[in-house]
C-alpha atoms as a PDB file:
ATOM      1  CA  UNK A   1      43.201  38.355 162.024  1.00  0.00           C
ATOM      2  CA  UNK A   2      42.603  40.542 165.135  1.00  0.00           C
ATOM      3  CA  UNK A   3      42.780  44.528 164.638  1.00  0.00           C
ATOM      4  CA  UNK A   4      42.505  46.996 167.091  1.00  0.00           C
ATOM      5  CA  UNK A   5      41.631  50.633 165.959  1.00  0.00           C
ATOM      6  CA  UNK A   6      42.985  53.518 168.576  1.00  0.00           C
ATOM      7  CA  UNK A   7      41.647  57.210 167.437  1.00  0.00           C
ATOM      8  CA  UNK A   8      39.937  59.809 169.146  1.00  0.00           C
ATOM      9  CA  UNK A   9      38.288  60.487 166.593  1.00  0.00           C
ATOM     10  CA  UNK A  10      35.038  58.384 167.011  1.00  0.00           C
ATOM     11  CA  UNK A  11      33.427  58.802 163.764  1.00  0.00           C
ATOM     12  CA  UNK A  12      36.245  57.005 161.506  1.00  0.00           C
ATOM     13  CA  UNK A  13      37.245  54.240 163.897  1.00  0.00           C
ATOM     14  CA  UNK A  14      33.592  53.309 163.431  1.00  0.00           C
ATOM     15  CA  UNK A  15      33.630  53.805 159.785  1.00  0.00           C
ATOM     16  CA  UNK A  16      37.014  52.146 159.665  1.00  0.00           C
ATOM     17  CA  UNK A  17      35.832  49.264 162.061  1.00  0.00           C
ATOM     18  CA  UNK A  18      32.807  48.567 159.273  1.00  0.00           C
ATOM     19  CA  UNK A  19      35.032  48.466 156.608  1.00  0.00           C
ATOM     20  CA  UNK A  20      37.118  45.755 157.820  1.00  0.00           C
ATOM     21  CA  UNK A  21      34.883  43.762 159.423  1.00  0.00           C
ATOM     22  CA  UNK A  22      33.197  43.536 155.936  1.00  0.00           C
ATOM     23  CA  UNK A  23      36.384  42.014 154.649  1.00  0.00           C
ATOM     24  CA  UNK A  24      35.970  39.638 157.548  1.00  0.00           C
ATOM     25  CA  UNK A  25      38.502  41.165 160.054  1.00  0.00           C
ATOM     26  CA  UNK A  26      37.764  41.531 163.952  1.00  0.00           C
ATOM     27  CA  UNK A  27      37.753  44.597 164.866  1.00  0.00           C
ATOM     28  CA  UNK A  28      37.647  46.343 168.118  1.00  0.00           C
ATOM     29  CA  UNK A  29      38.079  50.163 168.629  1.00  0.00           C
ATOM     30  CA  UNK A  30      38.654  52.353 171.154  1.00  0.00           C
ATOM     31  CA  UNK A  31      38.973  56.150 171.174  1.00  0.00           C
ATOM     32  CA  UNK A  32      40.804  55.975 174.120  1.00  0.00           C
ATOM     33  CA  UNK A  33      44.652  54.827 174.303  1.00  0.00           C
ATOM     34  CA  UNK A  34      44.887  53.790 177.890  1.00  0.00           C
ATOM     35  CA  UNK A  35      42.083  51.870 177.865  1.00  0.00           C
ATOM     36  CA  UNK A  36      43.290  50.284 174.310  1.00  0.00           C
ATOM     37  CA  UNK A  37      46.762  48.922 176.178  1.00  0.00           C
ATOM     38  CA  UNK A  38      44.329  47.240 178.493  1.00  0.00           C
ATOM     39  CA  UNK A  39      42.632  45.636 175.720  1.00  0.00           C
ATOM     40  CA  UNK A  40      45.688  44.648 174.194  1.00  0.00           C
ATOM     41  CA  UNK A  41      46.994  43.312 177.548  1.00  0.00           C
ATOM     42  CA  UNK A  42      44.088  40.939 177.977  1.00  0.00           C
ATOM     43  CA  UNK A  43      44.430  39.407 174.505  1.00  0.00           C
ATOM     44  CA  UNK A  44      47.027  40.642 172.277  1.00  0.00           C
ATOM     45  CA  UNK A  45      46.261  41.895 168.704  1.00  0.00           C
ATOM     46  CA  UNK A  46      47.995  40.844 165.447  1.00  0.00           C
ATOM     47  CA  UNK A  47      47.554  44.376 164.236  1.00  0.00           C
ATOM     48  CA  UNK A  48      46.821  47.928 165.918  1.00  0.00           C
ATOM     49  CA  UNK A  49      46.019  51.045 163.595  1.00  0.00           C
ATOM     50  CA  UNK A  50      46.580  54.337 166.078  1.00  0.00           C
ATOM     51  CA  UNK A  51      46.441  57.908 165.596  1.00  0.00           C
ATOM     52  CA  UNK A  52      49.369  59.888 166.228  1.00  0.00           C
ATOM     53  CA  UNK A  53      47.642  62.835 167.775  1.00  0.00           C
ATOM     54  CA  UNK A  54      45.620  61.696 170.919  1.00  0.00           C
ATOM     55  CA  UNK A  55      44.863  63.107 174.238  1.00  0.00           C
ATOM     56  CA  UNK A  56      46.071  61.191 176.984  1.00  0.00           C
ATOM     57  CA  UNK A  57      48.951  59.212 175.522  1.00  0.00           C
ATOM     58  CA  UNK A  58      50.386  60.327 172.017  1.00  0.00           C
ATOM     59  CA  UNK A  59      50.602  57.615 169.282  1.00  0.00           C
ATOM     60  CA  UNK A  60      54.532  57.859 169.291  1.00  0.00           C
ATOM     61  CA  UNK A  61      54.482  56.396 173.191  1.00  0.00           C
ATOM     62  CA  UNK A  62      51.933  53.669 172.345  1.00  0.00           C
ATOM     63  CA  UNK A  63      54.328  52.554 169.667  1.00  0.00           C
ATOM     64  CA  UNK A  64      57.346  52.742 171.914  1.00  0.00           C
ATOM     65  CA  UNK A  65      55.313  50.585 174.531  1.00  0.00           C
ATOM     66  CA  UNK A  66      53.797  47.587 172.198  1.00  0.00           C
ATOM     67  CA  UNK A  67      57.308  47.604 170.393  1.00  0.00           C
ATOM     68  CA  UNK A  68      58.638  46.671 173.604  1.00  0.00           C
ATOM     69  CA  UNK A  69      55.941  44.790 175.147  1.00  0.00           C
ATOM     70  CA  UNK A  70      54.593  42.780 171.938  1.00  0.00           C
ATOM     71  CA  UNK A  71      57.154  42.568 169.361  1.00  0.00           C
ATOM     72  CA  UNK A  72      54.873  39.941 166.989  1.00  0.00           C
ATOM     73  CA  UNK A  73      51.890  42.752 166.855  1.00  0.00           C
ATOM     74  CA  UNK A  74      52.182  45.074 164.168  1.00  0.00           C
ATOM     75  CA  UNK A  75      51.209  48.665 163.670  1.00  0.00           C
ATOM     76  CA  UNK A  76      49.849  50.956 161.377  1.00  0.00           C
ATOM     77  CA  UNK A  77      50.499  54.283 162.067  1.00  0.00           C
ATOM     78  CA  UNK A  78      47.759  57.231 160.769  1.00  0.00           C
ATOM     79  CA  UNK A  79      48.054  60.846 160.994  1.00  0.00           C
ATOM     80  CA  UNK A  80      46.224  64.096 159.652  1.00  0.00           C
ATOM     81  CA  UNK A  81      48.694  66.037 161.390  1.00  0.00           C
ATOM     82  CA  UNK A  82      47.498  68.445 163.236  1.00  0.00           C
ATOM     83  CA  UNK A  83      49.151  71.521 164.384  1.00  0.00           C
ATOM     84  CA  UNK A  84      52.175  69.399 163.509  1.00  0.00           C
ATOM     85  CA  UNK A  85      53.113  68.271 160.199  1.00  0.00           C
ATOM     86  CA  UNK A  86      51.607  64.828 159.200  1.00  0.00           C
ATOM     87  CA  UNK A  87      54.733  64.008 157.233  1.00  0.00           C
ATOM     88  CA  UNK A  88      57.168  64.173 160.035  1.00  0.00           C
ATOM     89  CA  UNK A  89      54.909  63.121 162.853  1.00  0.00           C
ATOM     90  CA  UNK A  90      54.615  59.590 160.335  1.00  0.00           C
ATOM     91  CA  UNK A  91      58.499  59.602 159.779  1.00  0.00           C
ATOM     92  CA  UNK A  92      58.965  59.708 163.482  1.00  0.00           C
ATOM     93  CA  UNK A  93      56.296  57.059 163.866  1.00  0.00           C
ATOM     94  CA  UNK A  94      57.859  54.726 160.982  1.00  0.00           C
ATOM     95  CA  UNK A  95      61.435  55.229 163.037  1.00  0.00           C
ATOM     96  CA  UNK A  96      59.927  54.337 166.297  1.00  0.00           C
ATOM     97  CA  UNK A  97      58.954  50.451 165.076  1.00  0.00           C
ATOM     98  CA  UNK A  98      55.797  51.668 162.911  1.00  0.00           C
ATOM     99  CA  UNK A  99      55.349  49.081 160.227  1.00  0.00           C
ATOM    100  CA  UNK A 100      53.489  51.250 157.586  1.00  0.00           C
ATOM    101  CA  UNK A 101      51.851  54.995 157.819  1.00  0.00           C
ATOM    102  CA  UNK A 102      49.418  56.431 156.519  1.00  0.00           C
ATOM    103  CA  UNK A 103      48.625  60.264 156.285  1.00  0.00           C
ATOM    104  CA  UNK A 104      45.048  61.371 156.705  1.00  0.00           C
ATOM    105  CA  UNK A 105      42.843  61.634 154.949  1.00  0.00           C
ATOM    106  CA  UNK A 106      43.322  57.305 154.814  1.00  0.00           C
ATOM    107  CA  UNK A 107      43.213  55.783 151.692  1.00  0.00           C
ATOM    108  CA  UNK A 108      41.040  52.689 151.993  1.00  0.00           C
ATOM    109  CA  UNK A 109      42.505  50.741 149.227  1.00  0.00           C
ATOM    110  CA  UNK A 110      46.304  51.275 151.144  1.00  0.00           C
ATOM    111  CA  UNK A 111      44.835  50.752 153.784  1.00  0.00           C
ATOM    112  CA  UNK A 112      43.462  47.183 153.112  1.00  0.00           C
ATOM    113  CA  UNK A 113      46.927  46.424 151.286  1.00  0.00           C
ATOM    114  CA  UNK A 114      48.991  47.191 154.165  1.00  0.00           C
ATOM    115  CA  UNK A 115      46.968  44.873 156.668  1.00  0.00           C
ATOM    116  CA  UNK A 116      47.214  42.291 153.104  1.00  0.00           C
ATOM    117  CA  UNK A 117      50.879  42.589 153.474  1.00  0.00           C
ATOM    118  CA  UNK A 118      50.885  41.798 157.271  1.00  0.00           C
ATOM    119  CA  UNK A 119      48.619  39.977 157.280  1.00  0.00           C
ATOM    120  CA  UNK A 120      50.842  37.136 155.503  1.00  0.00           C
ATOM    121  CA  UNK A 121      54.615  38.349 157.503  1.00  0.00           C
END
C-alpha cells in the first residue's frame, strides 16, 4: 500500500510518515502540492492524505484534480481549519470525492482505521 502525505506543515507529515511506515506502509511526503501531482503522475498512489489549507494549490483543487485524473486513488482529507472553519472546509472536501476527513488535531487510531478500511475497498 502506497501513501502519499501532502501538508505544509513539515513537522507532522514527518511524524505522520514514521507512523505508517512502522505499520509497514510506503510513505512519501511532500509539503508541497504541485510538486506532489508530479509524484503522483510518475507512479500513482493507492492513497493520498492532504491538507486542506496549503499555499500554492488548496486541498479542495487537488481533490477535484486526482478525482478526475485517478479515480482508483483514494483520499483522506485533514484539516485544522484555519481562519476557516475545519468543519465546513472537511464537508466541502467529503462533497468534492474525499473518501474520509479528518479534523486536526488527527487522531492516530482514525487515522490508521480509515487507511484499514481502504486499504481492503
Amino acid at each position: 500500500m502506497r501513501i502519499l502525505i501532502i501538508d505544509d506543515d513539515k513537522e507532522l507529515i514527518a511524524l505522520l510518515k514514521k507512523i505508517l511506515e512502522e505499520d509497514g506502509y510506503n510513505v512519501e511526503i511532500s509539503d508541497k502540492p504541485m510538486e506532489a501531482l508530479s509524484i503522483q503522475k510518475m507512479n500513482p498512489f493507492d492513497i493520498i492524505i492532504t491538507d486542506i489549507l496549503m499555499p500554492e494549490m488548496d486541498g479542495l483543487e487537488l481533490i477535484l484534480y486526482i478525482k478526475d485524473k485517478y479515480k482508483e486513488t483514494k483520499i483522506i482529507a485533514i484539516s485544522g481549519g484555519g481562519y476557516f472553519n475545519a468543519k465546513d472546509l472537511l464537508i466541502m472536501a467529503k462533497a468534492l470525492g474525499a473518501d474520509f476527513v479528518i479534523k486536526k488535531p488527527i487522531n492516530f487510531s482514525i487515522l490508521k482505521s480509515h487507511i484499514n478500511s481502504l486499504s481492503v475497498i
